[in-house]
PDB file of N, CA and C in Angstrom:
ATOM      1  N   UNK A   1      38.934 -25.331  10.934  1.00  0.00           N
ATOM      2  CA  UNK A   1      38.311 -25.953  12.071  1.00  0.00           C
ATOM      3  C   UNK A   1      37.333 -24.966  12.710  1.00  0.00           C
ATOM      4  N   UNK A   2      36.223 -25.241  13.013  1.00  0.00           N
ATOM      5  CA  UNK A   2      35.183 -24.608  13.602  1.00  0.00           C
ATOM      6  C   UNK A   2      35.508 -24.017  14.988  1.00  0.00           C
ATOM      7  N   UNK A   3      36.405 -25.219  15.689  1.00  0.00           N
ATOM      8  CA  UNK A   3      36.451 -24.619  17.404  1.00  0.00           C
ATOM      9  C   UNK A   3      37.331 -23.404  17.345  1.00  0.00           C
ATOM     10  N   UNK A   4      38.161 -23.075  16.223  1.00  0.00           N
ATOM     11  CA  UNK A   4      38.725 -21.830  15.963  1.00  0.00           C
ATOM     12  C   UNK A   4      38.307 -20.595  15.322  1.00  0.00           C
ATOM     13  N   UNK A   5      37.222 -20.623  15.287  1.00  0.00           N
ATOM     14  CA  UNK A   5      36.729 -19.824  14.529  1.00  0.00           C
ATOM     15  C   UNK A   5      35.918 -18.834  15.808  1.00  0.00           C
ATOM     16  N   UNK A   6      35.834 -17.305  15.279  1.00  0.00           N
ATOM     17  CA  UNK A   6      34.758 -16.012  15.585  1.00  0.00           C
ATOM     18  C   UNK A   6      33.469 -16.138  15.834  1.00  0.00           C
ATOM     19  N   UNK A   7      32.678 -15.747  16.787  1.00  0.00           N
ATOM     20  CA  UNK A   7      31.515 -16.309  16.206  1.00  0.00           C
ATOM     21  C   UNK A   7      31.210 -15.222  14.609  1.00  0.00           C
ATOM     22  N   UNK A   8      31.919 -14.018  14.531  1.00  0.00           N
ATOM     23  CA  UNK A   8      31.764 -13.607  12.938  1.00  0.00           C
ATOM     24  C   UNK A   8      31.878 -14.507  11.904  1.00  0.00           C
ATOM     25  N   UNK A   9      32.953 -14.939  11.984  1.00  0.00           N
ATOM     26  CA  UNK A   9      33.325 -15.859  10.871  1.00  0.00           C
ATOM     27  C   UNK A   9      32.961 -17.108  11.129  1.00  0.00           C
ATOM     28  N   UNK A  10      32.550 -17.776  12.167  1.00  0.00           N
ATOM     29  CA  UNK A  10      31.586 -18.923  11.652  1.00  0.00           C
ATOM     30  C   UNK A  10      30.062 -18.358  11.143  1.00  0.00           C
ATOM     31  N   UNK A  11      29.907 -17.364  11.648  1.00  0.00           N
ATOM     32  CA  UNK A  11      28.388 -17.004  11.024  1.00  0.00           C
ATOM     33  C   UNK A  11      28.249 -16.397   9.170  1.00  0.00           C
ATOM     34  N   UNK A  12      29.427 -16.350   8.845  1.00  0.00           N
ATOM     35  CA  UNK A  12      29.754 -15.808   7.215  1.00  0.00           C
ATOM     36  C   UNK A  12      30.395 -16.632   6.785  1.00  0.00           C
ATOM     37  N   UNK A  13      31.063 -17.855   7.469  1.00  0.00           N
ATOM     38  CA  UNK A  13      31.519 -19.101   6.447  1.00  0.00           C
ATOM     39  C   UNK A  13      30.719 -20.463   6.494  1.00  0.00           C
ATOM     40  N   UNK A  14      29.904 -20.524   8.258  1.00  0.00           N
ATOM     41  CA  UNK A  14      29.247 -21.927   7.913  1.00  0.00           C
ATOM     42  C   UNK A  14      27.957 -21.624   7.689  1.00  0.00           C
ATOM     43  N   UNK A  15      27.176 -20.655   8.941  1.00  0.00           N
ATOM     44  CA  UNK A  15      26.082 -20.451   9.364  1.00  0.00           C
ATOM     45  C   UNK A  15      24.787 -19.820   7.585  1.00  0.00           C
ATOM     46  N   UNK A  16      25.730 -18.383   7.067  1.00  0.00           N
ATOM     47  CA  UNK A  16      25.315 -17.902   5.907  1.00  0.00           C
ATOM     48  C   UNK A  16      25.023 -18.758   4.851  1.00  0.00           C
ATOM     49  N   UNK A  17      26.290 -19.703   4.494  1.00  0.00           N
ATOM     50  CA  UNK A  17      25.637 -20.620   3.368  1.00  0.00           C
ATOM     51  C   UNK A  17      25.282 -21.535   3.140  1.00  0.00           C
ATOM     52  N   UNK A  18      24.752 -22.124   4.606  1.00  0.00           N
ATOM     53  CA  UNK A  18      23.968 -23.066   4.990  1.00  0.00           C
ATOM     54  C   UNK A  18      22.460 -22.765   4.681  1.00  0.00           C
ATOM     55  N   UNK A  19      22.037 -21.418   5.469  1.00  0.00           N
ATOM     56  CA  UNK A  19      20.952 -20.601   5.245  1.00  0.00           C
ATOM     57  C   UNK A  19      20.394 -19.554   3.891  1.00  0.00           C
ATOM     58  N   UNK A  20      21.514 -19.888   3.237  1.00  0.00           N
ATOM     59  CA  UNK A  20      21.068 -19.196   1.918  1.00  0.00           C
ATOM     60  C   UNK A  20      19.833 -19.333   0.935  1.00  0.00           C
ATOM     61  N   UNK A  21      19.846 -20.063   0.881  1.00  0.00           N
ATOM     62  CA  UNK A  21      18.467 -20.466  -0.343  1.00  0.00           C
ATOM     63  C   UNK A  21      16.856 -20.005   0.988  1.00  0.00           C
ATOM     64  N   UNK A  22      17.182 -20.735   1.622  1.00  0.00           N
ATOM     65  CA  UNK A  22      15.986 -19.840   2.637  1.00  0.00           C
ATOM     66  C   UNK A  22      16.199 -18.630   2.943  1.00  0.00           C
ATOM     67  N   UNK A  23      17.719 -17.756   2.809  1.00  0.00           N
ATOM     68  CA  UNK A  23      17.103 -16.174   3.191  1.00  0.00           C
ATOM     69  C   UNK A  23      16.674 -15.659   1.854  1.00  0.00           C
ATOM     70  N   UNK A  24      16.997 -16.404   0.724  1.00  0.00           N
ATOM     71  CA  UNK A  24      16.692 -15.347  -0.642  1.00  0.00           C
ATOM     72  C   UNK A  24      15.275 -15.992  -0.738  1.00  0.00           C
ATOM     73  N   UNK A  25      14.558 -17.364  -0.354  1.00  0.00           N
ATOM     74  CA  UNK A  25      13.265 -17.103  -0.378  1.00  0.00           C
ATOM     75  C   UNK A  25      12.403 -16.470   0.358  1.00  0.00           C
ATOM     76  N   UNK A  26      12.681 -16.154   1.719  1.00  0.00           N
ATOM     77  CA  UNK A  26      12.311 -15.593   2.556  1.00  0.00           C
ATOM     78  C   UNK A  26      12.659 -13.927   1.617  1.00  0.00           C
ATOM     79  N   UNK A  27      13.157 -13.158   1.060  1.00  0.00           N
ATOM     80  CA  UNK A  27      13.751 -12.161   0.983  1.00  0.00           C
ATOM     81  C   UNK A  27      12.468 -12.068  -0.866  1.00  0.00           C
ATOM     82  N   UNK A  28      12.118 -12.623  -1.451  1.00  0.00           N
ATOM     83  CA  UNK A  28      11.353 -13.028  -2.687  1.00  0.00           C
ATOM     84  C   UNK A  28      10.184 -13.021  -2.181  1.00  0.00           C
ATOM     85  N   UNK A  29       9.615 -13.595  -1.121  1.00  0.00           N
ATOM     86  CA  UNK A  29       8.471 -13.407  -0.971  1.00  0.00           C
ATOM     87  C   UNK A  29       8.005 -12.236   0.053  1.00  0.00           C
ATOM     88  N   UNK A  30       9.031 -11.773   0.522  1.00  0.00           N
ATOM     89  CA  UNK A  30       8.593 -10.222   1.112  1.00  0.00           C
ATOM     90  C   UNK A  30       8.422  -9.753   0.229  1.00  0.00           C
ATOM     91  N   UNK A  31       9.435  -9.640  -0.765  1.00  0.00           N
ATOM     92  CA  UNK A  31       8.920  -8.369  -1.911  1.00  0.00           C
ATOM     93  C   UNK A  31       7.629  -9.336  -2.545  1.00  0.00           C
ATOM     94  N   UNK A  32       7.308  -9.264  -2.429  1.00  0.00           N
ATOM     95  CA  UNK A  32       5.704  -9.989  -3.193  1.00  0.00           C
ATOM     96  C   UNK A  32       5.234  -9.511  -2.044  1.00  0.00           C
ATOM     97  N   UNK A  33       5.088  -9.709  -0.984  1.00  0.00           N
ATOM     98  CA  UNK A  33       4.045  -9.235   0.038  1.00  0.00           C
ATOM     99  C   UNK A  33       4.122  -7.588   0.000  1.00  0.00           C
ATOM    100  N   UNK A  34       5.168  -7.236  -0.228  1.00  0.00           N
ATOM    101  CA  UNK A  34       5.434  -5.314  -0.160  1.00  0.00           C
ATOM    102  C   UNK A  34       4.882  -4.657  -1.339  1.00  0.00           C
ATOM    103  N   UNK A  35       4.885  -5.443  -2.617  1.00  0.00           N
ATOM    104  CA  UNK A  35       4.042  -5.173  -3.892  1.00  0.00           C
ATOM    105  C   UNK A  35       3.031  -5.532  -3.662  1.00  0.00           C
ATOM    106  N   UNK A  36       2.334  -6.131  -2.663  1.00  0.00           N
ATOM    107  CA  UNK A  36       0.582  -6.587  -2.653  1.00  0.00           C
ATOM    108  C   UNK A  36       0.161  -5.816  -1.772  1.00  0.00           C
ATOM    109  N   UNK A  37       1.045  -5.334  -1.114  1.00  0.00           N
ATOM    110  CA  UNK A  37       0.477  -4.553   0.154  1.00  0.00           C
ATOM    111  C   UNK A  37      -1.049  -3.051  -0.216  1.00  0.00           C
ATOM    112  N   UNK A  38      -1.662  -3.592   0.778  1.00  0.00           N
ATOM    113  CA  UNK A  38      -2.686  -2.657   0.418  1.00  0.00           C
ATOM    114  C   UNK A  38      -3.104  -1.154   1.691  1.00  0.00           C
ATOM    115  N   UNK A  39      -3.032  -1.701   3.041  1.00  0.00           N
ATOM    116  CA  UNK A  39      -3.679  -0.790   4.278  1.00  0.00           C
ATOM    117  C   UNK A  39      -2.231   0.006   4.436  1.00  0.00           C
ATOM    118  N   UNK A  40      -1.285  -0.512   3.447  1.00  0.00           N
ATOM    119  CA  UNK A  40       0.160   0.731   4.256  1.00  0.00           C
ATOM    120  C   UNK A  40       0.101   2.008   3.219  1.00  0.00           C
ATOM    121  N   UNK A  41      -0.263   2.025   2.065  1.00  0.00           N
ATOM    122  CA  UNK A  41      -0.494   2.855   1.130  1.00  0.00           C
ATOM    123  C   UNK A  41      -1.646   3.723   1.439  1.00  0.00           C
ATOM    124  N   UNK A  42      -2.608   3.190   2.295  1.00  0.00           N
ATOM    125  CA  UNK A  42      -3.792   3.958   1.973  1.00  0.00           C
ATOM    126  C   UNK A  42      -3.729   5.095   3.386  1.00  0.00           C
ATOM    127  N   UNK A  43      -2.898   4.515   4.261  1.00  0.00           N
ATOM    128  CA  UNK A  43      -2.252   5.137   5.228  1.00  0.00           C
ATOM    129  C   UNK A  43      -1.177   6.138   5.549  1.00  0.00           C
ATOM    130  N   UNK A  44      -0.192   6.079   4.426  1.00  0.00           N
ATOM    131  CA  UNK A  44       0.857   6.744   4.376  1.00  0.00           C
ATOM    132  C   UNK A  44       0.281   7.538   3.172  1.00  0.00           C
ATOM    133  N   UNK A  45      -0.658   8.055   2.397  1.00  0.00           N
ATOM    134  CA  UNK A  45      -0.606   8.798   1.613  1.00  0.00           C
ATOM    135  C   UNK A  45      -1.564   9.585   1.622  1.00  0.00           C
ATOM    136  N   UNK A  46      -1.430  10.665   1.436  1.00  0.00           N
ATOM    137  CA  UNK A  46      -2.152  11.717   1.976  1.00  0.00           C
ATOM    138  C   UNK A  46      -3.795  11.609   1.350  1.00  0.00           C
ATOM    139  N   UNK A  47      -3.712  11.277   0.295  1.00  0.00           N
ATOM    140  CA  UNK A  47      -4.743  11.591  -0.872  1.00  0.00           C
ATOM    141  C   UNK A  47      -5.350  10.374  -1.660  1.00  0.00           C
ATOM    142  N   UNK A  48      -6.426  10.084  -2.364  1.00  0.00           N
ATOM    143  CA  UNK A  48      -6.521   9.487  -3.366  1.00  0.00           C
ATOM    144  C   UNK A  48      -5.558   9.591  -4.600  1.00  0.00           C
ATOM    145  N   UNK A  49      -5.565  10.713  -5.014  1.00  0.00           N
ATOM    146  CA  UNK A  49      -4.215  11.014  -6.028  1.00  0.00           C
ATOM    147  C   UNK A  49      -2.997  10.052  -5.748  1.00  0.00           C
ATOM    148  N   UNK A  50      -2.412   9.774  -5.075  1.00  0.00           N
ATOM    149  CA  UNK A  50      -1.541   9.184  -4.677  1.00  0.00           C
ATOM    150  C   UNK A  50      -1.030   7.781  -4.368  1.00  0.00           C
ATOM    151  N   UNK A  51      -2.329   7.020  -4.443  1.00  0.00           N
ATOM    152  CA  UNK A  51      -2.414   5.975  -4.213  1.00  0.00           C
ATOM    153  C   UNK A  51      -1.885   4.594  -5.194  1.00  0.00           C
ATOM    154  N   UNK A  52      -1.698   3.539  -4.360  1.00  0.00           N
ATOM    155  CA  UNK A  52      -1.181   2.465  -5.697  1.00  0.00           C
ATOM    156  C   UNK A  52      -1.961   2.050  -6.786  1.00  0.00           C
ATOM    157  N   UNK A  53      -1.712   1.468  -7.424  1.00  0.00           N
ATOM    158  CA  UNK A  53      -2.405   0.766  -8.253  1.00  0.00           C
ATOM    159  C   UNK A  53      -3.183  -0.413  -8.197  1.00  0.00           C
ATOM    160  N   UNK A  54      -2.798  -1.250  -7.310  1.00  0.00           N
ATOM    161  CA  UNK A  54      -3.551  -1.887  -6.588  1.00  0.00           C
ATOM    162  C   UNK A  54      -4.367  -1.689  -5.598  1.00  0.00           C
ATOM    163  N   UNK A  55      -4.110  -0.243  -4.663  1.00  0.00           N
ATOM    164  CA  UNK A  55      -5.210  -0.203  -4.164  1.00  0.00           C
ATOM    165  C   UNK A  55      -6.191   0.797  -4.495  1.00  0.00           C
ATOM    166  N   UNK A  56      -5.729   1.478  -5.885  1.00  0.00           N
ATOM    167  CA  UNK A  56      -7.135   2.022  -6.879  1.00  0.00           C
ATOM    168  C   UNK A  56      -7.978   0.517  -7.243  1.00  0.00           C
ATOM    169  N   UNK A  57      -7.455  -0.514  -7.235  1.00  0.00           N
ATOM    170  CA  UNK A  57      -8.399  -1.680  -7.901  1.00  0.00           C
ATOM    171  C   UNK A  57      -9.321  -1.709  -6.979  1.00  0.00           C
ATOM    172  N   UNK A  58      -8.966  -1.846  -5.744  1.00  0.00           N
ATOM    173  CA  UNK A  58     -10.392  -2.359  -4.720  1.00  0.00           C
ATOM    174  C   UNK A  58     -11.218  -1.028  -4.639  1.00  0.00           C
ATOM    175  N   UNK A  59     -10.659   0.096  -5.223  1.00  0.00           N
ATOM    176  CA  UNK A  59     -11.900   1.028  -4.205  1.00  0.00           C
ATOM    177  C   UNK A  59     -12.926   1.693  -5.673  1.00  0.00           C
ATOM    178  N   UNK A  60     -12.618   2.706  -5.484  1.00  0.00           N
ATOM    179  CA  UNK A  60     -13.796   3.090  -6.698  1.00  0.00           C
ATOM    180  C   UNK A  60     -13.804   4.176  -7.750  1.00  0.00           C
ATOM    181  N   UNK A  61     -12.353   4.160  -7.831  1.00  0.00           N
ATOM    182  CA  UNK A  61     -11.349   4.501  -8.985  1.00  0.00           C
ATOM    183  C   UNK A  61     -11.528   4.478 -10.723  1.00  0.00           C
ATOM    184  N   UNK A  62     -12.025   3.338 -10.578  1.00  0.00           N
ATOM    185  CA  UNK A  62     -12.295   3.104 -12.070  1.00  0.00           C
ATOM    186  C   UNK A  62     -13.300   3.007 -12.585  1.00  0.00           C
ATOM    187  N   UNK A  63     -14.302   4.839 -12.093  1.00  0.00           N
ATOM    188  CA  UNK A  63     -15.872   4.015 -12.052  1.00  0.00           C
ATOM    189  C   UNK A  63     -16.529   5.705 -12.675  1.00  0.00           C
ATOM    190  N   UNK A  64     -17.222   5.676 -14.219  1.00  0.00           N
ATOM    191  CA  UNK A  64     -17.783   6.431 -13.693  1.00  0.00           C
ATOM    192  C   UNK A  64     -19.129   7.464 -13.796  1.00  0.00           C
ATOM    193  N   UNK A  65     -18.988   8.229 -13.390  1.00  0.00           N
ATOM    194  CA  UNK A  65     -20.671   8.637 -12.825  1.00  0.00           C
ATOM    195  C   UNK A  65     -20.283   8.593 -11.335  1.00  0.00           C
ATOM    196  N   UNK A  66     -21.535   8.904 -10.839  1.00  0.00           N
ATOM    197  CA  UNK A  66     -22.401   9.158  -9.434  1.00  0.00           C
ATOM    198  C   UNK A  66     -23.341   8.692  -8.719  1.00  0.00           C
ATOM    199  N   UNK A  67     -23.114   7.624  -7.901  1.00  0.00           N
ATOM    200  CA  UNK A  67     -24.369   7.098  -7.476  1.00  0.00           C
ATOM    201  C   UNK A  67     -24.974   5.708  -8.010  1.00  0.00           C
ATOM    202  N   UNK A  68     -26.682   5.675  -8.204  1.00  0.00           N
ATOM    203  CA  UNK A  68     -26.955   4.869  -9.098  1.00  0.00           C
ATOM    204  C   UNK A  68     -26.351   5.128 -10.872  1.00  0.00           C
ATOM    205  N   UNK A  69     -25.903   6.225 -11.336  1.00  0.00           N
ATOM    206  CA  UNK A  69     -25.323   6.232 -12.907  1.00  0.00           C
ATOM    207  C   UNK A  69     -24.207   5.726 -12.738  1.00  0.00           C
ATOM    208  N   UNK A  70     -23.442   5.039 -11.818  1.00  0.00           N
ATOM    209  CA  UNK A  70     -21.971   4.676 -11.680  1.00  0.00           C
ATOM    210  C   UNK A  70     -21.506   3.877 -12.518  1.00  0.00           C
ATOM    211  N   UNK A  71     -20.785   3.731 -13.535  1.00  0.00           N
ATOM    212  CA  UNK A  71     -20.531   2.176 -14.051  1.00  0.00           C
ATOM    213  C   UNK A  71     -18.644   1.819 -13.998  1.00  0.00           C
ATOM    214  N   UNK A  72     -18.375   0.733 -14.220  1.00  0.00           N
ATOM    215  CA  UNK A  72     -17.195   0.580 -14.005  1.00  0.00           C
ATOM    216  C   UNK A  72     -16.611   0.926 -15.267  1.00  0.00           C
ATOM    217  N   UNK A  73     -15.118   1.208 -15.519  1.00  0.00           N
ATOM    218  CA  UNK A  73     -14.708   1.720 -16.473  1.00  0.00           C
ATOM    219  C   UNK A  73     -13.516   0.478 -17.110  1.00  0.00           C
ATOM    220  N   UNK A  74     -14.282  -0.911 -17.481  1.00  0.00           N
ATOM    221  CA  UNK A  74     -13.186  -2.402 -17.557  1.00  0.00           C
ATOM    222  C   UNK A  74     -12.376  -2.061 -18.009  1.00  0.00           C
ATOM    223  N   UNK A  75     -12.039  -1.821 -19.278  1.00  0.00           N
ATOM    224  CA  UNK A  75     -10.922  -1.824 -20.021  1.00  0.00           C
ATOM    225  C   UNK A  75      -9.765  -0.898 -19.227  1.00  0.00           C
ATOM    226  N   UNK A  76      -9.544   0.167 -18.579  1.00  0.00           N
ATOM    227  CA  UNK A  76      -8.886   0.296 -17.545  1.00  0.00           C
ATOM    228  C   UNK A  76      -8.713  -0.004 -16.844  1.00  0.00           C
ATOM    229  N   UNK A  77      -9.599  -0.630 -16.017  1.00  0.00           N
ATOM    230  CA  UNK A  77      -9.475  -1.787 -14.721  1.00  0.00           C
ATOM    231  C   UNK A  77      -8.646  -2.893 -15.138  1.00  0.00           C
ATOM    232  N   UNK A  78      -8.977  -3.549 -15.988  1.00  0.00           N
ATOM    233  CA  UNK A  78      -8.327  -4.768 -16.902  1.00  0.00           C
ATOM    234  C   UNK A  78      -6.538  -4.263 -16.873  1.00  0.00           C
ATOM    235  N   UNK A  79      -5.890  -2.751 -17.624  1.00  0.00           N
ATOM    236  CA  UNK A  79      -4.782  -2.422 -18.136  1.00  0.00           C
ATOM    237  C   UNK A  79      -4.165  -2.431 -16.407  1.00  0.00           C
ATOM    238  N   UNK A  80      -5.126  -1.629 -15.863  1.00  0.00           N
ATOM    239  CA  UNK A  80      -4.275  -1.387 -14.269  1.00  0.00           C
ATOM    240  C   UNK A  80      -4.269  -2.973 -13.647  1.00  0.00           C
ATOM    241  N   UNK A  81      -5.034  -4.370 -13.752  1.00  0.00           N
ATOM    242  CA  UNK A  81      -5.176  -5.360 -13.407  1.00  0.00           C
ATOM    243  C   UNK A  81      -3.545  -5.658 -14.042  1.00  0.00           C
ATOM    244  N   UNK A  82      -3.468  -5.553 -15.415  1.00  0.00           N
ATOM    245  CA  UNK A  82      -2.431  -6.551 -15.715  1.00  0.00           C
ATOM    246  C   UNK A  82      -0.963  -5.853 -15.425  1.00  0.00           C
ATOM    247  N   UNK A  83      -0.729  -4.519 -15.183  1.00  0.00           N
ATOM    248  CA  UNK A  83       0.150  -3.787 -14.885  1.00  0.00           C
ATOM    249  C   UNK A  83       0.374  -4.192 -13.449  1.00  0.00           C
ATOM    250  N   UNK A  84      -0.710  -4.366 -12.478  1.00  0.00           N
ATOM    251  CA  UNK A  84      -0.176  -4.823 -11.058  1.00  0.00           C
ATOM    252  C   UNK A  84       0.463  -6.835 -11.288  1.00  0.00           C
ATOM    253  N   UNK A  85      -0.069  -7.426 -11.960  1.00  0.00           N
ATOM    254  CA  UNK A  85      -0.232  -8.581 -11.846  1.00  0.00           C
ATOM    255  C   UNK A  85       1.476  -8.954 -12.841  1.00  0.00           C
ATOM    256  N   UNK A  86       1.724  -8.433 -14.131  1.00  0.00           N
ATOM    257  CA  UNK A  86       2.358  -8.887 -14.760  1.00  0.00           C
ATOM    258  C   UNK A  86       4.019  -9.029 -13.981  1.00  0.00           C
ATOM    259  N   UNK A  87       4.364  -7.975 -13.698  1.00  0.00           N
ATOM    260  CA  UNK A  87       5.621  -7.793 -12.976  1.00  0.00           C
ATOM    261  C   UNK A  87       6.030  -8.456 -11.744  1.00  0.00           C
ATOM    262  N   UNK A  88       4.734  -9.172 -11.266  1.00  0.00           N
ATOM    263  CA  UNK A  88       4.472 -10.347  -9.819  1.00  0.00           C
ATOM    264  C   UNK A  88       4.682 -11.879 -10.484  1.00  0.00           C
ATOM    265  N   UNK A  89       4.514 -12.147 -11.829  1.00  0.00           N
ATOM    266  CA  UNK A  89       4.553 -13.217 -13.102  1.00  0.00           C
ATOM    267  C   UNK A  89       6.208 -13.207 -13.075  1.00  0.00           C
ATOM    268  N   UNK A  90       6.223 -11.948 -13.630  1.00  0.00           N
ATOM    269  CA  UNK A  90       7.623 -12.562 -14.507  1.00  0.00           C
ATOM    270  C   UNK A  90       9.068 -12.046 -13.233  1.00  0.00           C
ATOM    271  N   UNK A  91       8.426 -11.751 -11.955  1.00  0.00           N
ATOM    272  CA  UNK A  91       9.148 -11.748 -10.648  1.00  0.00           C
ATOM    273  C   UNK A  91       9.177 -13.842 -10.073  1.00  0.00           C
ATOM    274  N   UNK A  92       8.466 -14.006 -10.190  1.00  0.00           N
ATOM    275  CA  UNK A  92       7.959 -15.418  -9.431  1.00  0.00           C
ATOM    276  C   UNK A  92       8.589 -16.710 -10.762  1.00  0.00           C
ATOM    277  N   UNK A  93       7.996 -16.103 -11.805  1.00  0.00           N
ATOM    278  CA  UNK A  93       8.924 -17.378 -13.260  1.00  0.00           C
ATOM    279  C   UNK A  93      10.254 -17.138 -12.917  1.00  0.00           C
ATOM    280  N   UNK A  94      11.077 -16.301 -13.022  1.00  0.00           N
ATOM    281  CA  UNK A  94      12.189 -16.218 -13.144  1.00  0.00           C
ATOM    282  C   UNK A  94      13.124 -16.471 -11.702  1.00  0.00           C
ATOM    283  N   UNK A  95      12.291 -16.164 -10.573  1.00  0.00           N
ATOM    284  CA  UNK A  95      13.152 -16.631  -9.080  1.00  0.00           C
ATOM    285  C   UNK A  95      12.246 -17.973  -8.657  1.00  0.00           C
ATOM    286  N   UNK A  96      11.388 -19.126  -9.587  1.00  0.00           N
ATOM    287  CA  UNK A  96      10.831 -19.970  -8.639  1.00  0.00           C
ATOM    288  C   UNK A  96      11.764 -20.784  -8.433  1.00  0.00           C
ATOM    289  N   UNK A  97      12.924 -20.964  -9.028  1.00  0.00           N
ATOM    290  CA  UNK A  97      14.261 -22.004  -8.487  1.00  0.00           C
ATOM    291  C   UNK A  97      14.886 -21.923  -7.148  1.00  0.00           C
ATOM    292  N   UNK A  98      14.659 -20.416  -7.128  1.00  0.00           N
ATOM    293  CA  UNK A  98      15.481 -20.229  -5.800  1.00  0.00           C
ATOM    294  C   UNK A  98      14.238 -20.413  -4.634  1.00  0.00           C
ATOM    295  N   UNK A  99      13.124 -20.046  -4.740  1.00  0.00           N
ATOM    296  CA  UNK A  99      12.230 -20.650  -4.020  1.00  0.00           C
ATOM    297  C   UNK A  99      11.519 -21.398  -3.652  1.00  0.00           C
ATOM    298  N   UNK A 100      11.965 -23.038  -4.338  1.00  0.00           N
ATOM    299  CA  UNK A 100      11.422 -24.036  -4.092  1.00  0.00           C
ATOM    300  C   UNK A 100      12.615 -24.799  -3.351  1.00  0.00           C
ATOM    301  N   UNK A 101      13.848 -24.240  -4.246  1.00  0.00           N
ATOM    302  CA  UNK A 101      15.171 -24.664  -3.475  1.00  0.00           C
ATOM    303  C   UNK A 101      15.085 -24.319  -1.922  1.00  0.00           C
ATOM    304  N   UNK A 102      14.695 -22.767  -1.783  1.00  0.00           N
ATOM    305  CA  UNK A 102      14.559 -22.807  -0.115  1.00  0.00           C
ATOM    306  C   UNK A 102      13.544 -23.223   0.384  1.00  0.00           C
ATOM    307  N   UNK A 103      12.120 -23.595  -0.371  1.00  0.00           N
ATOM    308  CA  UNK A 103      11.059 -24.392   0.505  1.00  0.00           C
ATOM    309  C   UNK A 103      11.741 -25.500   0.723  1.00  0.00           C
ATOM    310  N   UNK A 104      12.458 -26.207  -0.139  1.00  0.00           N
ATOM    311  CA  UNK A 104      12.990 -28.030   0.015  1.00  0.00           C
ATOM    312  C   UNK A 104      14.205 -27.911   0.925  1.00  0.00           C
ATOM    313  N   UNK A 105      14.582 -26.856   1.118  1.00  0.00           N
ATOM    314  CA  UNK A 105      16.228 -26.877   2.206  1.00  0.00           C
ATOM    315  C   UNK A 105      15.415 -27.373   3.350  1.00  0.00           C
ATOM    316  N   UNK A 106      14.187 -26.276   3.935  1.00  0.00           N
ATOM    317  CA  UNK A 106      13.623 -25.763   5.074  1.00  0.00           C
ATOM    318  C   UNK A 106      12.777 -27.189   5.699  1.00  0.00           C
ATOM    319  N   UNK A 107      12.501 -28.343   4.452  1.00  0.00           N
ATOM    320  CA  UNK A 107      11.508 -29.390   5.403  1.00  0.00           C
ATOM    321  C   UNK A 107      12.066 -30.257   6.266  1.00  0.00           C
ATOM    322  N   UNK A 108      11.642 -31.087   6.524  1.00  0.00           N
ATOM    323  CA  UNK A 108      11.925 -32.051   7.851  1.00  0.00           C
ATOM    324  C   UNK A 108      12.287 -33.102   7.409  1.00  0.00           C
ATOM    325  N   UNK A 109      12.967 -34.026   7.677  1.00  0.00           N
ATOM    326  CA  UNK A 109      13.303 -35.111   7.424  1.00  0.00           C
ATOM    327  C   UNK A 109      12.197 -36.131   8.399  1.00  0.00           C
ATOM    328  N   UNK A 110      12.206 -36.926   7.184  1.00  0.00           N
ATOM    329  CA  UNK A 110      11.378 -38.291   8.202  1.00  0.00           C
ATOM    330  C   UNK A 110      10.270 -38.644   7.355  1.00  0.00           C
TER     331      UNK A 110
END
């Protein structure tokens, strides 16, 4: 019976697995936002050396020469493209159950 219950233990027997499928999507798409993240890396690290891989893509990393001789260097751009991108693929194929399950918990009725 509920009116007997903690508020602990109603919050870990009704409240938790009621809310489940929305905290593990909520919890799936942070980490996708923390792997895309770009202005916290370029901030917390001291150096170019140091930087992610994604945010060597936007800047000018994969380029080279000086100036007008600058050229981009694709086929590395491309390897570092699919190295950021692939592990965001086979993160998202393999948990989209649990995250459509918590988009469809979360809508409205009516």
């Amino acid at each position: 019976m509920v009116t007997s219950c903690g508020d602990f233990k109603y919050l870990t027997r009704v409240m938790i697995p009621i809310a489940r499928p929305t905290i593990t999507t909520i919890m799936i798409l942070s980490a996708i936002g923390a792997w895309d993240a770009y202005i916290w890396p370029q901030l917390v690290t001291p150096s170019q050396k140091y930087w992610l891989i994604s945010v060597a893509l936007r800047s000018t990393s994969f380029v080279t020469g000086v100036g007008s001789d600058a050229r981009p260097v694709y086929n590395i751009q491309l390897a570092a493209t699919a190295l950021v991108t692939v592990p965001l693929l086979i993160i998202f194929f393999s948990l989209k159950k649990y995250i459509i399950r918590g988009v469809g918990r979360s809508g409205t009725k009516g």
